[in-house]
Protein backbone atom coordinates (compact mmCIF):
# COMPACT_ATOMS: atom_id res chain seq x y z
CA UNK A 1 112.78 109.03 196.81
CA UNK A 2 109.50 108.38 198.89
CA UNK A 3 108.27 105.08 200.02
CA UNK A 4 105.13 103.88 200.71
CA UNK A 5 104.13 101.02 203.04
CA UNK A 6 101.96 98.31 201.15
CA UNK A 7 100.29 95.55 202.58
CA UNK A 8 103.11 95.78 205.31
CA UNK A 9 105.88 95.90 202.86
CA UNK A 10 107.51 99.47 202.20
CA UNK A 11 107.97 99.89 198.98
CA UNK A 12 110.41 102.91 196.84
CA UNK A 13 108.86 104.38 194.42
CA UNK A 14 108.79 108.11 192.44
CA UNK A 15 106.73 109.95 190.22
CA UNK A 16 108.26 111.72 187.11
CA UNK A 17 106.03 113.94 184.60
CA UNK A 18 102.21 115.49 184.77
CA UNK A 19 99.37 114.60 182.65
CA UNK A 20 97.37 111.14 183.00
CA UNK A 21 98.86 108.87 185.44
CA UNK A 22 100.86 105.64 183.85
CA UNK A 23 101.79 103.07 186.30
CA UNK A 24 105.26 101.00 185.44
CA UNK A 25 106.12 97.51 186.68
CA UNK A 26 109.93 98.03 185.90
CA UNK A 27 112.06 95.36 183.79
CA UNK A 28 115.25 93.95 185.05
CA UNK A 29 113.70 89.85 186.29
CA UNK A 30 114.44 89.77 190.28
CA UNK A 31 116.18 93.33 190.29
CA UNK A 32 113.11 95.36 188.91
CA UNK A 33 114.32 98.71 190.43
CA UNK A 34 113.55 102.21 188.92
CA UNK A 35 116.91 102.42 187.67
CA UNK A 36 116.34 99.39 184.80
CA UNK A 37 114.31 102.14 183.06
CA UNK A 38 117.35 103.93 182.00
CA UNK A 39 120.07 101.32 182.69
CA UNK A 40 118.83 98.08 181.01
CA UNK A 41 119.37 96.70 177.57
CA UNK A 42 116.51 98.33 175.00
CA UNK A 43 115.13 100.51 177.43
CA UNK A 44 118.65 102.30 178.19
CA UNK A 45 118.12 103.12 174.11
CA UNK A 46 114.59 103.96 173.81
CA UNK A 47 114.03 105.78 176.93
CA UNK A 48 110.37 105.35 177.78
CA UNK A 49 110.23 107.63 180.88
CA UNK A 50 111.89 110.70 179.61
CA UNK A 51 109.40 110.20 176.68
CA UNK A 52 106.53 109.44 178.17
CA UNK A 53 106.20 111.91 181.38
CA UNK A 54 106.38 114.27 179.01
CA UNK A 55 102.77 113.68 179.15
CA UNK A 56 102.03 111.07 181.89
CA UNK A 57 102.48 110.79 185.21
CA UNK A 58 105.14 108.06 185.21
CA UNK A 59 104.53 106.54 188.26
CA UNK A 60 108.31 103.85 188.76
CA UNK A 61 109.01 101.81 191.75
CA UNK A 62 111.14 98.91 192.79
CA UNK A 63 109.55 95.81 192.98
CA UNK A 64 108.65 93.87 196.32
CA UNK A 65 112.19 91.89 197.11
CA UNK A 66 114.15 94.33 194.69
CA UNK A 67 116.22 97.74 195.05
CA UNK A 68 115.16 99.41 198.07
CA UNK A 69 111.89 97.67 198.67
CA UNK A 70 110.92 95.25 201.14
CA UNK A 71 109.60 91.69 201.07
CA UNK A 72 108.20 89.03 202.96
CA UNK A 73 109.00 85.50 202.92
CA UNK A 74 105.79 83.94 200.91
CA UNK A 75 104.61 81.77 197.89
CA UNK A 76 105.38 84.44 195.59
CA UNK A 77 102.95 84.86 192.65
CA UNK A 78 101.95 87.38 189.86
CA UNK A 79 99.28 88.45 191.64
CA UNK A 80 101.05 89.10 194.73
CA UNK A 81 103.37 91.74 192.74
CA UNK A 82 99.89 93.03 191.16
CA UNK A 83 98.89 93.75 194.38
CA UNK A 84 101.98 95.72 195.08
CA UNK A 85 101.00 97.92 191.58
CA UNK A 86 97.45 98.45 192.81
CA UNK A 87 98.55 99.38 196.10
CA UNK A 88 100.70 102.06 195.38
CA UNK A 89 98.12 104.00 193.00
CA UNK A 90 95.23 103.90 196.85
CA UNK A 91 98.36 105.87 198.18
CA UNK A 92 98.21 107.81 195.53
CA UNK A 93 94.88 108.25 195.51
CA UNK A 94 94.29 107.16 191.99
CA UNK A 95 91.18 105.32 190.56
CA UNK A 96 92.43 104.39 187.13
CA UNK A 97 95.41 104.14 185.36
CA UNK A 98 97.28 103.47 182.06
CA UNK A 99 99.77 100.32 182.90
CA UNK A 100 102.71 99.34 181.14
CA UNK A 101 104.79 96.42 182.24
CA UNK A 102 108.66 95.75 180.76
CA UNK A 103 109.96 92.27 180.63
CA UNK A 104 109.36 90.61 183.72
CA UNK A 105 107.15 93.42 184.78
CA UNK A 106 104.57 92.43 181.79
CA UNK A 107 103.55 89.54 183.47
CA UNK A 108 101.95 91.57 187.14
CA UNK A 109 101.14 94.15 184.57
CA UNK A 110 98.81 91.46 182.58
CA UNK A 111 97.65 90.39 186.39
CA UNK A 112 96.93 93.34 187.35
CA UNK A 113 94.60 94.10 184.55
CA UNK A 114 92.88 90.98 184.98
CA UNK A 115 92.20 91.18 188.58
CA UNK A 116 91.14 95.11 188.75
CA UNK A 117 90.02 96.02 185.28
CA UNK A 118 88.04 98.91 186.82
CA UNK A 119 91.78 100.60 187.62
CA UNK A 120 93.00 99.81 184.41
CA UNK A 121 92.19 102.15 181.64
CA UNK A 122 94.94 100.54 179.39
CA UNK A 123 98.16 98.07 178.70
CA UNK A 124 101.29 98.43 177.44
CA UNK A 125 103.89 94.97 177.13
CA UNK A 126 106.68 95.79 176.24
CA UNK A 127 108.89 92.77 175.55
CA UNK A 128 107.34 90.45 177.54
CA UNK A 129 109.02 87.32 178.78
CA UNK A 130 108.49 84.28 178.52
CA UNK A 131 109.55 80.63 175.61
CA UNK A 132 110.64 77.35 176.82
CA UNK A 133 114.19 78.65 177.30
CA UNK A 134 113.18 81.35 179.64
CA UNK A 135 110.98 78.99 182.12
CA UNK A 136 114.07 76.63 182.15
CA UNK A 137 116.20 78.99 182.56
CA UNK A 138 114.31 80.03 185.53
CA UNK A 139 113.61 76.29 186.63
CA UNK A 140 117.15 76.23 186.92
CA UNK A 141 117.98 79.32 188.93
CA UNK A 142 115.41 78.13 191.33
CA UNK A 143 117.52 74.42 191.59
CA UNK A 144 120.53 76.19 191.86
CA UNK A 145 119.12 78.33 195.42
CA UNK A 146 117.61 75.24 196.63
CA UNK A 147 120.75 73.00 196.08
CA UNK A 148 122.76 76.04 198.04
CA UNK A 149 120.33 75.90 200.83
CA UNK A 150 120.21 72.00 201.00
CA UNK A 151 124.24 72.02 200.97
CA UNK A 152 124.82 75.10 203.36
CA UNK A 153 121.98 76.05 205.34
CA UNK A 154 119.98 79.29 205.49
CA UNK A 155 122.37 81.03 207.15
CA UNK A 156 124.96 80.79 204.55
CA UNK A 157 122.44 82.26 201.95
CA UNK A 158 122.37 85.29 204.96
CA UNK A 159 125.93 86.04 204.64
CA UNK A 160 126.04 85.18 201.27
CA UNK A 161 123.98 88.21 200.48
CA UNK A 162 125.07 90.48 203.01
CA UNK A 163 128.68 90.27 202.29
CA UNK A 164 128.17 90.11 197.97
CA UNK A 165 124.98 92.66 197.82
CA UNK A 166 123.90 90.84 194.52
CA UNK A 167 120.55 90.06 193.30
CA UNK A 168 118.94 86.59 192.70
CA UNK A 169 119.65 86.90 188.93
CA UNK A 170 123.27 87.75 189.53
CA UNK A 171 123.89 85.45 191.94
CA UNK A 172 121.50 82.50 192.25
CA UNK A 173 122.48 81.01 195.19
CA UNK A 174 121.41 83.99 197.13
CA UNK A 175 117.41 83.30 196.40
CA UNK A 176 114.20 85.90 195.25
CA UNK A 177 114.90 87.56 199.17
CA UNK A 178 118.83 88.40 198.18
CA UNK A 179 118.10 92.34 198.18
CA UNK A 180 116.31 92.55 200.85
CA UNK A 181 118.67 90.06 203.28
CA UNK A 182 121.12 92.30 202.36
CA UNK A 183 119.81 95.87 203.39
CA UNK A 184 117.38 94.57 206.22
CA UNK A 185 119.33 92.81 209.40
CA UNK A 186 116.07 92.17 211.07
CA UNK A 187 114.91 90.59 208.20
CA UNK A 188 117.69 88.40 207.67
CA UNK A 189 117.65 87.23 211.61
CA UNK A 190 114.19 86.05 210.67
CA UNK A 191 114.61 84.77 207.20
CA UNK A 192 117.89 82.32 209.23
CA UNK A 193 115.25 80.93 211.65
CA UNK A 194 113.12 79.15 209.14
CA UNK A 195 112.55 75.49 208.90
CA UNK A 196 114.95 74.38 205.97
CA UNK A 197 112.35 71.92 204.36
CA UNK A 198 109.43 74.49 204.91
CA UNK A 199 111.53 76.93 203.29
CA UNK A 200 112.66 75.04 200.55
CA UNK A 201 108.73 74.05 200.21
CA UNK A 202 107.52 77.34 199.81
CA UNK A 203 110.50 78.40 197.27
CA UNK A 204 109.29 75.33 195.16
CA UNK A 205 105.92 76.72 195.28
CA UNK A 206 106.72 80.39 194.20
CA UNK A 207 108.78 78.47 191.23
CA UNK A 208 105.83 76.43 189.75
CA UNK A 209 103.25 79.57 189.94
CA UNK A 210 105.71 81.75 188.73
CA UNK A 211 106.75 79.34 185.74
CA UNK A 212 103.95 77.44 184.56
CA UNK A 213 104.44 77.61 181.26
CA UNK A 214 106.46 77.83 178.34
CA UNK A 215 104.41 80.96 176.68
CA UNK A 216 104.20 84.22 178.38
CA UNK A 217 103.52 84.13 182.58
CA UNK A 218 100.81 86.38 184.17
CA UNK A 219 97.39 85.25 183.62
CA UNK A 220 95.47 82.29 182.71
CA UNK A 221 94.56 82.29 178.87
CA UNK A 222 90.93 82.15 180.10
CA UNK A 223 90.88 85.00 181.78
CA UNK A 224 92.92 86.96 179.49
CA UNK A 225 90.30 86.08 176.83
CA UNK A 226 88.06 88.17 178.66
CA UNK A 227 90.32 91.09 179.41
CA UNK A 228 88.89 94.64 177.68
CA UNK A 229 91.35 96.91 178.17
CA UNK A 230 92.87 97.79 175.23
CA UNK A 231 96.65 96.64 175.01
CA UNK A 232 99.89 97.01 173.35
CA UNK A 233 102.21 94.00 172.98
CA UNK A 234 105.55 94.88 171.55
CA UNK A 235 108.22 91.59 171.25
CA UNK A 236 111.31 90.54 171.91
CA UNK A 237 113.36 88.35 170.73
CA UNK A 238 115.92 86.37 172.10
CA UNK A 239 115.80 83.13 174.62
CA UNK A 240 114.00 85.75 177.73
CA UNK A 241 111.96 87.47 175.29
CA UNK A 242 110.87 85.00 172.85
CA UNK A 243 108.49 86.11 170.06
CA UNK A 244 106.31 83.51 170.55
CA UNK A 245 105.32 84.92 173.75
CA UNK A 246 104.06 88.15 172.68
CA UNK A 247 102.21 86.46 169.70
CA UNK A 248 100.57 84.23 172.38
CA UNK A 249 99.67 87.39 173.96
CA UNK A 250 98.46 89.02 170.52
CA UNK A 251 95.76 85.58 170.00
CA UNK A 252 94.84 85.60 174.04
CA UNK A 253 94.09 89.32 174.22
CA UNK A 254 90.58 90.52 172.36
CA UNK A 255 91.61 93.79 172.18
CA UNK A 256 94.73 94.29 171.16
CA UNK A 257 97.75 95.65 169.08
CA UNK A 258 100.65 94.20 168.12
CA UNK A 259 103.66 96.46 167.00
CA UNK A 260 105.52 94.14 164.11
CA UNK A 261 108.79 95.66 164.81
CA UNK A 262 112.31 93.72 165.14
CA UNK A 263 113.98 94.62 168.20
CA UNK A 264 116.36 96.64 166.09
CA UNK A 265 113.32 98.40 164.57
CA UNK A 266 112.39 99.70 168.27
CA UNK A 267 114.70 102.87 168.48
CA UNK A 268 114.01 106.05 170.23
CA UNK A 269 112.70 107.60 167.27
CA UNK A 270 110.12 105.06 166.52
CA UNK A 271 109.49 103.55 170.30
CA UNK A 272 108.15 106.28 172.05
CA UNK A 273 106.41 107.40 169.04
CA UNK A 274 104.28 104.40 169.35
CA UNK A 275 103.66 104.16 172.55
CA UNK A 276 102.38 107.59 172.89
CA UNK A 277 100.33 107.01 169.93
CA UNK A 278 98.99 104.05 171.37
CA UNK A 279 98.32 105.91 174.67
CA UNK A 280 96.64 108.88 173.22
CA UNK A 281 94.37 106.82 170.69
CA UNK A 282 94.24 103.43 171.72
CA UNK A 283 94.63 103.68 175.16
């Protein structure tokens, strides 16, 4: 597959289909490759790409610090994995797109569309993350990498992740840089030379911007109150995916739709049904 080098981070990605471009920030938490598409829980059974680039341009990638892509050692932040999405459609040489985030990917999809509503001709959320379980949940993953690098050093989360291969949401100890430490050597000499406490600082940072709250991460409320492009929120439900995340959503976003439809509702006769209605007459 071809990469692309944004903002100094190369970054996998593919296109699959013709017709109006649709950019996808791919599910899976912190391993939000291309594969999740057609590997991963309800998307495995609905199979949005083979449906969709039947008539859009699916443009898939693997998120900064997952799969095959790069990463930097930063404050982390939806907007920072926005960037990434907006990025990769300049290479492209695209104006305007349809978006459509998937779990995790919801929340730079909703970022995106706040910060560069002029590239954003619509929104699909598909299961969007998000409850009080899921931000302690992640609270705790966090504690867990920061406890590992307080007990054993940096260099320990280096071989850690070189010799296992496994992402942060496999393994926690290994941290949001775990892919990349364990494909990039020069990266992982650099990552080992950090100050410990600036380190740990930083990770502590990315934690409370990513996980601010117990509704769905992304966007402020305010801005999303102003958000115009039209949108598709379709829930979850379990202790990721709560509900109560996409309803939140539903009442934040003027302009949109919400599909009513139990996660056992959402099959691949009536998933990509909807979503291709939605993108031909909503969107």
């Amino acid at each position: 597959m071809p990469f692309a080098t944004i903002d100094g981070i190369p970054t996998r990605y593919d296109v699959v289909g013709s017709g109006p471009p649709l950019l996808m920030f791919s599910p899976g938490g912190f391993d939000a490759t291309i594969e999740k598409w057609t590997t991963q829980g309800i998307y495995a059974q609905v199979k949005p790409v083979e449906h969709l680039s039947k008539r859009f341009s699916c443009i898939v990638f693997d998120r900064r610090e997952c799969g095959e892509s790069g990463g930097r050692v930063e404050p982390l932040s939806w907007m920072r994995y926005a960037m990434q999405g907006r990025g990769l459609l300049e290479h492209l040489k695209i104006d305007r797109a349809h978006v459509m985030g998937a779990c995790m990917g919801c929340s730079p999809a909703m970022a995106m569309a706040v910060a560069y509503p002029s590239a954003v001709s619509s929104v699909i959320l598909y299961w969007p993350v998000g409850g009080a379980h899921y931000r302690m949940n992640s609270y705790t993953r966090f504690a867990d990498h920061l406890k590992f690098v307080q007990e054993q050093g940096l260099a320990a989360v280096v071989s850690l992740a070189e010799s296992e291969g496994k992402p942060f949401n496999q393994d926690t100890r290994g941290g949001p840089w775990a892919s990349v430490l364990h494909r990039d050597k020069d990266f992982a000499k650099a990552y080992a030379r950090q100050k410990v406490e600036v380190y740990k600082s930083l990770v502590s940072a990315s934690r409370d911007t990513l996980f601010d709250r117990d509704t769905a991460p992304g966007a402020r409320p305010e801005d999303l109150l102003k958000l115009n492009a039209p949108t598709l929120i379709v829930p979850g439900r379990d202790k990721t995916h709560a509900t109560s995340a996409a309803r939140y959503l539903e009442e934040c976003i003027p302009n949109s739709q919400y599909w009513d439809a139990l996660p056992e509702q959402q099959t691949v006769e009536t998933a990509p049904a909807r979503l291709l209605d939605f993108l031909a007459n909503g969107g």
